[in-house]
Protein backbone atom coordinates (compact mmCIF):
# COMPACT_ATOMS: atom_id res chain seq x y z
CA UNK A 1 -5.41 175.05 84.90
CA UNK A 2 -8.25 172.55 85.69
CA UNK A 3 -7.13 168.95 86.51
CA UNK A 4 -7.84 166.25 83.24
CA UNK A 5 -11.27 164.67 83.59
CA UNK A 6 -10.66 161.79 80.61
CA UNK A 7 -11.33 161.37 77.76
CA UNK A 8 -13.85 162.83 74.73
CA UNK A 9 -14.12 160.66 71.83
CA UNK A 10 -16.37 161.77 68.77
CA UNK A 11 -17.14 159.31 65.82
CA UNK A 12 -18.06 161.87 62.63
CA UNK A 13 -19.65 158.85 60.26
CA UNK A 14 -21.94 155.71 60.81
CA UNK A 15 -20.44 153.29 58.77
CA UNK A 16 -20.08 155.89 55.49
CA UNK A 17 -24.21 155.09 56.46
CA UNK A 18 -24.47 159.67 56.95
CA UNK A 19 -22.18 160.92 53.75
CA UNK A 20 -22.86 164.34 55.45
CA UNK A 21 -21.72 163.80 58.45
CA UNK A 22 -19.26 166.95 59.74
CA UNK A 23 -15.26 165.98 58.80
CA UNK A 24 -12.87 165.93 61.92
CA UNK A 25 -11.80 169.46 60.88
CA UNK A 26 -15.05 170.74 60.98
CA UNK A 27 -15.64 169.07 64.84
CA UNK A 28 -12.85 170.28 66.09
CA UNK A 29 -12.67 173.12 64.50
CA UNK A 30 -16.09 174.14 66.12
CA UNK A 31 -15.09 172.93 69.60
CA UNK A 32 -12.15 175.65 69.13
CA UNK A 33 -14.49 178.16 68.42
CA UNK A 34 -17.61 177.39 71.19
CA UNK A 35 -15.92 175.23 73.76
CA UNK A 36 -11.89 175.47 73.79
CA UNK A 37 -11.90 174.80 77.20
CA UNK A 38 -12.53 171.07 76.22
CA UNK A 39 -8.99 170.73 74.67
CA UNK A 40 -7.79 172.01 79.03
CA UNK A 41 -9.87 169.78 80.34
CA UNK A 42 -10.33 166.50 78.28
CA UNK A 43 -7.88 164.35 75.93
CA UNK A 44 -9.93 164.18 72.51
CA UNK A 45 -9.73 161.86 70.78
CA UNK A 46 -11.02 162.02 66.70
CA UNK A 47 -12.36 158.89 65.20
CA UNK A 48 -13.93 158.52 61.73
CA UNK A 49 -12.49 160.12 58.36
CA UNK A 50 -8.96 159.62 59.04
CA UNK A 51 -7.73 158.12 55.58
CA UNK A 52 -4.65 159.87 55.07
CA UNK A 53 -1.82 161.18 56.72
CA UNK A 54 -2.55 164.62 56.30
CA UNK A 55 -5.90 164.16 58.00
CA UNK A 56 -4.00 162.69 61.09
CA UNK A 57 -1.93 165.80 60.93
CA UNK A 58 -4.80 168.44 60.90
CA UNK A 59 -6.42 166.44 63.34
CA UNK A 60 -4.06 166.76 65.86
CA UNK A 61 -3.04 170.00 65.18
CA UNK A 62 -6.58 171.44 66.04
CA UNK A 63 -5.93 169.51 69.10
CA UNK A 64 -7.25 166.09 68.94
CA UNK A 65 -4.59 163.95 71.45
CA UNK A 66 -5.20 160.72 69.10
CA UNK A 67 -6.96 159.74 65.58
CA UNK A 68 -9.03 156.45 64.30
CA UNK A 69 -7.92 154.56 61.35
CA UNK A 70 -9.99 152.05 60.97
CA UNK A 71 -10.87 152.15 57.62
CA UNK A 72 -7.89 152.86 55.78
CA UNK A 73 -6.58 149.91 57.44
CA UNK A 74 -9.84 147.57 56.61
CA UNK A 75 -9.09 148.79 52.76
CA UNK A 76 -5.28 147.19 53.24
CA UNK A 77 -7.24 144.13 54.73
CA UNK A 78 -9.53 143.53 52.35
CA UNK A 79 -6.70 144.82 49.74
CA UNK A 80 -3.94 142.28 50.70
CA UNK A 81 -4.68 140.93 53.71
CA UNK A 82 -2.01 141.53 56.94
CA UNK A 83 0.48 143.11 54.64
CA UNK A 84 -2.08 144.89 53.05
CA UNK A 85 -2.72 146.67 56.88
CA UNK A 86 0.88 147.23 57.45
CA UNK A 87 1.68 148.53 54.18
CA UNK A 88 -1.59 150.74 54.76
CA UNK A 89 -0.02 151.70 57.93
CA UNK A 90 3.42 152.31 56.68
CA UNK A 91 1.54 154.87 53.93
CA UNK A 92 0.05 156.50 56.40
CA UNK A 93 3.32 157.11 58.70
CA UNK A 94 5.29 158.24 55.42
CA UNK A 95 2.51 160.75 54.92
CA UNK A 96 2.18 162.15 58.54
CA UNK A 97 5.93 162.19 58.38
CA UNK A 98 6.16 164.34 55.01
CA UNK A 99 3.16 166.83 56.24
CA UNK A 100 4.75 167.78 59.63
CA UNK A 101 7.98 168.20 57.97
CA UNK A 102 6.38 170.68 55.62
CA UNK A 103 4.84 172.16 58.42
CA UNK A 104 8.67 172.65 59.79
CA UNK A 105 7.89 170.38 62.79
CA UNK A 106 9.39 166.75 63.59
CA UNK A 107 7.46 165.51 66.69
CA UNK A 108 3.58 165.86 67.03
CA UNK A 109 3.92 167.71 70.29
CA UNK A 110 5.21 170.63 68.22
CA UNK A 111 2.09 170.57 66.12
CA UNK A 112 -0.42 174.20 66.78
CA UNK A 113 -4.04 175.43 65.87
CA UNK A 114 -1.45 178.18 64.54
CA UNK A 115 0.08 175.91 61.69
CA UNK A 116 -2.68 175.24 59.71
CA UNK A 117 -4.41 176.91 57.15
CA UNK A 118 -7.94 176.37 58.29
CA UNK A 119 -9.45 179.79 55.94
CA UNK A 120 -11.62 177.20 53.20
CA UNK A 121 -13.44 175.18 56.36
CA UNK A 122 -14.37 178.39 58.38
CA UNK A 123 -17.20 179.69 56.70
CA UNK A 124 -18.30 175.80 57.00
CA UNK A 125 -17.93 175.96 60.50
CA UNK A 126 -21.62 176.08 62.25
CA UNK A 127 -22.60 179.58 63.30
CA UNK A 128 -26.26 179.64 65.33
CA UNK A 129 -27.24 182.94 64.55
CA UNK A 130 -26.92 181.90 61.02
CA UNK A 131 -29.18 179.15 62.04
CA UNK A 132 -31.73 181.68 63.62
CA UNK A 133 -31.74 183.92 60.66
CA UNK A 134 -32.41 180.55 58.22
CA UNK A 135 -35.37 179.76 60.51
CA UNK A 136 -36.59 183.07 60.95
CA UNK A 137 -36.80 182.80 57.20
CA UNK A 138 -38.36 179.68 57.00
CA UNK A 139 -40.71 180.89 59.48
CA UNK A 140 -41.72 183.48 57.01
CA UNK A 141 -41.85 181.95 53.97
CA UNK A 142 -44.39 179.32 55.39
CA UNK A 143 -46.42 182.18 56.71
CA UNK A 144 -46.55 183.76 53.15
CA UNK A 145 -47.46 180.68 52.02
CA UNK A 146 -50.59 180.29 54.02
CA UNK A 147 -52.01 183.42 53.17
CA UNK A 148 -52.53 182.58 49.20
């Protein structure tokens, strides 16, 4: 086992400014499939998206060490002020709380890749040679194109 090197933290939206910016699921769920060796070597950290407990949960379960809230806790800001954060915050333990209790675990160290259901997200999951067959495509099509 390689010693930890730090820390990888990866921001999935700019402000809400990129509304197709990949989800945490989708990051991590692509650094599982092209570079698990991250998750040996690095605590990762996922920031951006988080707005529920559930997302927390699925988050950590691919393997992220901590999650961002920031925004659901600027909505309980803006909402009610203080208690609006810490009623925000209490939401948001109840839920992560309820989900790892369906998931038949009680602390977050028991959470696994193995205890979600990730089947939906992984044919959303990047794949290059997709990507080289699209282009090769493209590549075509534009060539067709020119000849008319």
């Amino acid at each position: 086992m390689h010693p930890r090197l730090g820390v990888l933290c990866f921001r999935t939206t700019v402000g809400g400014a990129l509304d197709t910016a990949s989800t945490p699921v989708h990051v991590l769920l692509e650094m599982r499939q092209y570079c698990s060796e991250v998750f040996d070597r690095l605590d990762v950290i996922a920031d951006g998206g988080i707005l529920r407990g559930t997302d927390a949960v699925k988050a950590l379960a691919l393997g992220a060490k901590a999650v961002g809230i920031g925004r659901a806790a600027l909505y309980g800001l803006a909402a009610s002020g203080q208690e609006g954060v810490e009623r925000t915050f209490r939401i948001l333990a109840d839920e992560t709380m309820t989900a790892m209790r369906l998931l038949g675990v009680q602390r977050v160290d028991q959470l696994s890749y193995q205890r979600i259901n990730t089947l939906l997200v992984d044919s959303q999951i990047f794949d290059s040679a997709s990507l080289v067959y699209k282009s090769e495509l493209i590549n075509k099509r534009s060539s067709v194109r020119a000849k008319f």
